[in-house]
N, C-alpha and C. Protein backbone atom coordinates (compact mmCIF):
# COMPACT_ATOMS: atom_id res chain seq x y z
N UNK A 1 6.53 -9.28 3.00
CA UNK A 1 5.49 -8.72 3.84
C UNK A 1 6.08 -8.23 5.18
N UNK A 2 7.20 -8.94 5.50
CA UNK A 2 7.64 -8.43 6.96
C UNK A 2 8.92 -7.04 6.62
N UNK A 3 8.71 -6.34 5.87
CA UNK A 3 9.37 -5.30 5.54
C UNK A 3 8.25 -4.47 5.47
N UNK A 4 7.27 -4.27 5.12
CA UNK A 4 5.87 -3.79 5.20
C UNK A 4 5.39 -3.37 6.40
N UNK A 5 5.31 -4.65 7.16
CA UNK A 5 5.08 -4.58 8.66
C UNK A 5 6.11 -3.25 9.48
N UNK A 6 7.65 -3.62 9.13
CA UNK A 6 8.20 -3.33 10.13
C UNK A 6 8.89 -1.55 9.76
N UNK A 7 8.34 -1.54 8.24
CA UNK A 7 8.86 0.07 8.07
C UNK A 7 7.28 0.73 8.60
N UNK A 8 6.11 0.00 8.94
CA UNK A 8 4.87 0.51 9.34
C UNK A 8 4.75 0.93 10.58
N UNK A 9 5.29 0.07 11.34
CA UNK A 9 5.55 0.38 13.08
C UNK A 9 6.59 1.64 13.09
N UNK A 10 7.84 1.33 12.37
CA UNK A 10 8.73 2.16 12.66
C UNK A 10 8.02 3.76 12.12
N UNK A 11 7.41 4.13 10.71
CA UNK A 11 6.65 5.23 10.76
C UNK A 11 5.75 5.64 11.80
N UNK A 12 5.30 4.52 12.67
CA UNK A 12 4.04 4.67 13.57
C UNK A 12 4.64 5.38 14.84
N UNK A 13 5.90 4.62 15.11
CA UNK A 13 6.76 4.80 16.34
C UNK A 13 7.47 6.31 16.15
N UNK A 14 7.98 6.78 15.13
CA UNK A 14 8.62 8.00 14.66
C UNK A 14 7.16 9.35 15.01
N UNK A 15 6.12 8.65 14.42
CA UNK A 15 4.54 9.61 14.37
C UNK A 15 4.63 9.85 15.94
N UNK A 16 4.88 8.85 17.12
CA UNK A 16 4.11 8.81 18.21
C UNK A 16 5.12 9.61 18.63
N UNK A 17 6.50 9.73 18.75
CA UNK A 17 7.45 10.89 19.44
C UNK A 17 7.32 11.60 18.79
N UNK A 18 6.90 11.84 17.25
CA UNK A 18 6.80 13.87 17.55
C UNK A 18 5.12 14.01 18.12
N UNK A 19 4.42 13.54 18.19
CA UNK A 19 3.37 13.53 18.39
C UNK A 19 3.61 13.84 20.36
N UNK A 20 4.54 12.91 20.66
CA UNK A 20 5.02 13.23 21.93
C UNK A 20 6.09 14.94 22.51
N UNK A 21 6.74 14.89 21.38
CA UNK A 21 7.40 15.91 21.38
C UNK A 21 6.41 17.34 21.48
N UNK A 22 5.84 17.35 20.36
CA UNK A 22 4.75 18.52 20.42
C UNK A 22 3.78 18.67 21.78
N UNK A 23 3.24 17.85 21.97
CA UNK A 23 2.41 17.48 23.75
C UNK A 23 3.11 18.37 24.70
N UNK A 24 4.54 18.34 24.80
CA UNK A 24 5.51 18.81 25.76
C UNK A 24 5.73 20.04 25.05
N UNK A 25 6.15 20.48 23.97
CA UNK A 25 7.18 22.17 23.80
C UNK A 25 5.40 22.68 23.30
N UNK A 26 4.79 22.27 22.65
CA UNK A 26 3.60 22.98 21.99
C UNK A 26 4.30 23.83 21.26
N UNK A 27 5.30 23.16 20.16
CA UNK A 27 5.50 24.12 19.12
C UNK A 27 5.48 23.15 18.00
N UNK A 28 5.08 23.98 16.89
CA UNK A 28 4.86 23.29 15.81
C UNK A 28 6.42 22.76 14.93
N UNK A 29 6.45 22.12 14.21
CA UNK A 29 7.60 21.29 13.38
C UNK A 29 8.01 22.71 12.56
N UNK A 30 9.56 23.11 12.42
CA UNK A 30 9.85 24.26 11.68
C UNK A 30 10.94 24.09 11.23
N UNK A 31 11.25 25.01 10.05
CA UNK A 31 12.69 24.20 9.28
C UNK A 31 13.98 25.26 9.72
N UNK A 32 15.20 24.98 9.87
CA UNK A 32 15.62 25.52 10.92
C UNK A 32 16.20 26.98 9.76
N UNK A 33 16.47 26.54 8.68
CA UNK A 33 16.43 28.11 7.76
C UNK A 33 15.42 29.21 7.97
N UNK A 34 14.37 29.34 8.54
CA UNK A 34 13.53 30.47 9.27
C UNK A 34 12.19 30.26 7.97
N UNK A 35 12.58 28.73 6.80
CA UNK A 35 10.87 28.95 6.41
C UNK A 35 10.73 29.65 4.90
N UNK A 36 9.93 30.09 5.10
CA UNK A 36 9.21 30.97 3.65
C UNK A 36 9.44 32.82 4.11
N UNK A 37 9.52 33.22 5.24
CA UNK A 37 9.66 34.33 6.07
C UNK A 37 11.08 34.61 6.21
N UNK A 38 12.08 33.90 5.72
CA UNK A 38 13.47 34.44 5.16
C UNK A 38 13.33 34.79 3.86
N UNK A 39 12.08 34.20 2.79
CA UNK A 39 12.53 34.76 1.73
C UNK A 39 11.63 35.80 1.45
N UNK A 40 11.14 35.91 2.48
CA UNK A 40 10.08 37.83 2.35
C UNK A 40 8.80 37.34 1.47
N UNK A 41 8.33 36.05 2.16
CA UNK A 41 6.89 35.63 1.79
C UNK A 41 6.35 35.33 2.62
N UNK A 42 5.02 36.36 2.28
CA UNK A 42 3.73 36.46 4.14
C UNK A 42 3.24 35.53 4.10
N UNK A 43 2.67 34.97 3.03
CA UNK A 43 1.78 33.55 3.40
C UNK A 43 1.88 32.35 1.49
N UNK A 44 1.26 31.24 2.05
CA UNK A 44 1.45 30.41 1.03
C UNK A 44 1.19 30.42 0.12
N UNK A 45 -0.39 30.90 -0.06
CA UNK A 45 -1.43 31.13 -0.98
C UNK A 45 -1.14 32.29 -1.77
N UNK A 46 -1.82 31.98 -3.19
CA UNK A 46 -1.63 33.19 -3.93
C UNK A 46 -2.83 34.44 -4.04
N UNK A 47 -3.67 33.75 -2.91
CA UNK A 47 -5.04 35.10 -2.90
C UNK A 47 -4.87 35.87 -2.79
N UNK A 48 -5.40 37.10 -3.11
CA UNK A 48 -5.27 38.74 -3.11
C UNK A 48 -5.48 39.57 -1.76
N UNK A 49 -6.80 38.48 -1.15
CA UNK A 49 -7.17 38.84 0.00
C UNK A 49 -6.82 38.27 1.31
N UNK A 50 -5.96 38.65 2.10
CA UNK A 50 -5.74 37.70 3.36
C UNK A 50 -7.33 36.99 4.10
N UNK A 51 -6.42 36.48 4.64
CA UNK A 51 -7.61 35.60 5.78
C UNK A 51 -7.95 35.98 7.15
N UNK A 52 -9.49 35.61 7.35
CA UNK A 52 -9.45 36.08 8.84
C UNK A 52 -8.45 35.99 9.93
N UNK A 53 -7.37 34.82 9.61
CA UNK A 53 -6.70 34.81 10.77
C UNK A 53 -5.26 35.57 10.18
N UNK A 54 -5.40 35.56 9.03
CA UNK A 54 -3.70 36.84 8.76
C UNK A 54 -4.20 37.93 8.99
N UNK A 55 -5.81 38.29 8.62
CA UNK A 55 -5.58 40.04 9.42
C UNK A 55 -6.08 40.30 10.46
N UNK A 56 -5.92 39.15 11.35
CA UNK A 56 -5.99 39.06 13.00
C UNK A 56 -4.54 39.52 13.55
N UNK A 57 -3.55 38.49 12.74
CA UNK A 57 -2.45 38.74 13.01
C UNK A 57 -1.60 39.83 12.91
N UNK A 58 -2.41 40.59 11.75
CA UNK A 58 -1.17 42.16 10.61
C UNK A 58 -1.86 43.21 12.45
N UNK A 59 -3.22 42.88 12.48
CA UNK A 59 -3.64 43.70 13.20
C UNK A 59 -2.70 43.76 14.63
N UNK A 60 -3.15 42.25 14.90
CA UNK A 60 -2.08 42.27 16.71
C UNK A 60 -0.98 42.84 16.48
N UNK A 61 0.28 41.88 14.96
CA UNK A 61 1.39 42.83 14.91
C UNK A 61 1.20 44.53 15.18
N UNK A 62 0.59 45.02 14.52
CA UNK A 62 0.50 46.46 14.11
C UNK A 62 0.12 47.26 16.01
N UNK A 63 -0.51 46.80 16.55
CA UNK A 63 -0.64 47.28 18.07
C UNK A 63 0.12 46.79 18.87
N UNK A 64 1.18 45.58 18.91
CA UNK A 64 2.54 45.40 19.69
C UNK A 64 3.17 46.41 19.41
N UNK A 65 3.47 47.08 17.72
CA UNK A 65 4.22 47.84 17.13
C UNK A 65 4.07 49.22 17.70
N UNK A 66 3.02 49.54 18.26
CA UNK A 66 2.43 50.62 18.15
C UNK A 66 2.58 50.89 19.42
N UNK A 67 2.74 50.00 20.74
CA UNK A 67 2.57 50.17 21.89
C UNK A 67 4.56 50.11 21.92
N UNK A 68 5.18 49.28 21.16
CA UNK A 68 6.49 49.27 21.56
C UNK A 68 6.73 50.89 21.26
N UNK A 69 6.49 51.43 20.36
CA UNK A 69 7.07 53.11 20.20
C UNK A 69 6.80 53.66 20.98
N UNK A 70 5.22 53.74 21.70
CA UNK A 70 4.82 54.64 22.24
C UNK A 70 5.96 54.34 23.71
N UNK A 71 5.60 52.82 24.36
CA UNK A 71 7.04 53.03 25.24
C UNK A 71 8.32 53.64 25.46
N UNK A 72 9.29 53.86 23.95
CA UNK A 72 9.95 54.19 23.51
C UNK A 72 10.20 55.93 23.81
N UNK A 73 9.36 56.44 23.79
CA UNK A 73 9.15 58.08 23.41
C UNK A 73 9.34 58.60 25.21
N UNK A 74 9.82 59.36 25.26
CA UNK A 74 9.84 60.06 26.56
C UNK A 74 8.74 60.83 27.24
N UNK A 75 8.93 60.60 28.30
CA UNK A 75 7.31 61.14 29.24
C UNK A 75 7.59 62.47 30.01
N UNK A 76 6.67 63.28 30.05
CA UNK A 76 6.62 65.08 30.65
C UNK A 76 5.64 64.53 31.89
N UNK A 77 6.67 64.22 32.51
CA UNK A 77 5.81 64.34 33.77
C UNK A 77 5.58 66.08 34.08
């Protein structure tokens, strides 16, 4: 029972520093190979249709994208 106990605290104690860690950077846990997005996969799911918050995102991407060119291009004064 006291192996029970003490791998319980130690999971508890491991939970409370990233739990601490995140508080401070506010970034989420990430694997340092770059993920599912090195292997040229947008999202987890196999639905056809994205989600409100992926075509929140295609959208924001697509107007950063859109504003970086237009910066890009030369101006007639």
């Amino acid at each position: 029972m006291i192996y029970f106990i003490v791998t319980f605290v130690f999971f508890l104690l491991f939970i409370l520093a990233m739990t601490i860690g995140y508080f401070f950077n506010k970034k989420s846990i990430t694997g340092s190979c770059g993920g599912m997005s090195s292997l040229g996969i947008d999202k987890a799911c196999g639905c056809p249709d994205p989600c409100d918050s992926r075509l929140q995102k295609n959208k924001e991407r697509a107007e950063a994208t859109r504003i970086a060119g237009l910066k890009k291009q030369p101006r007639i004064v």
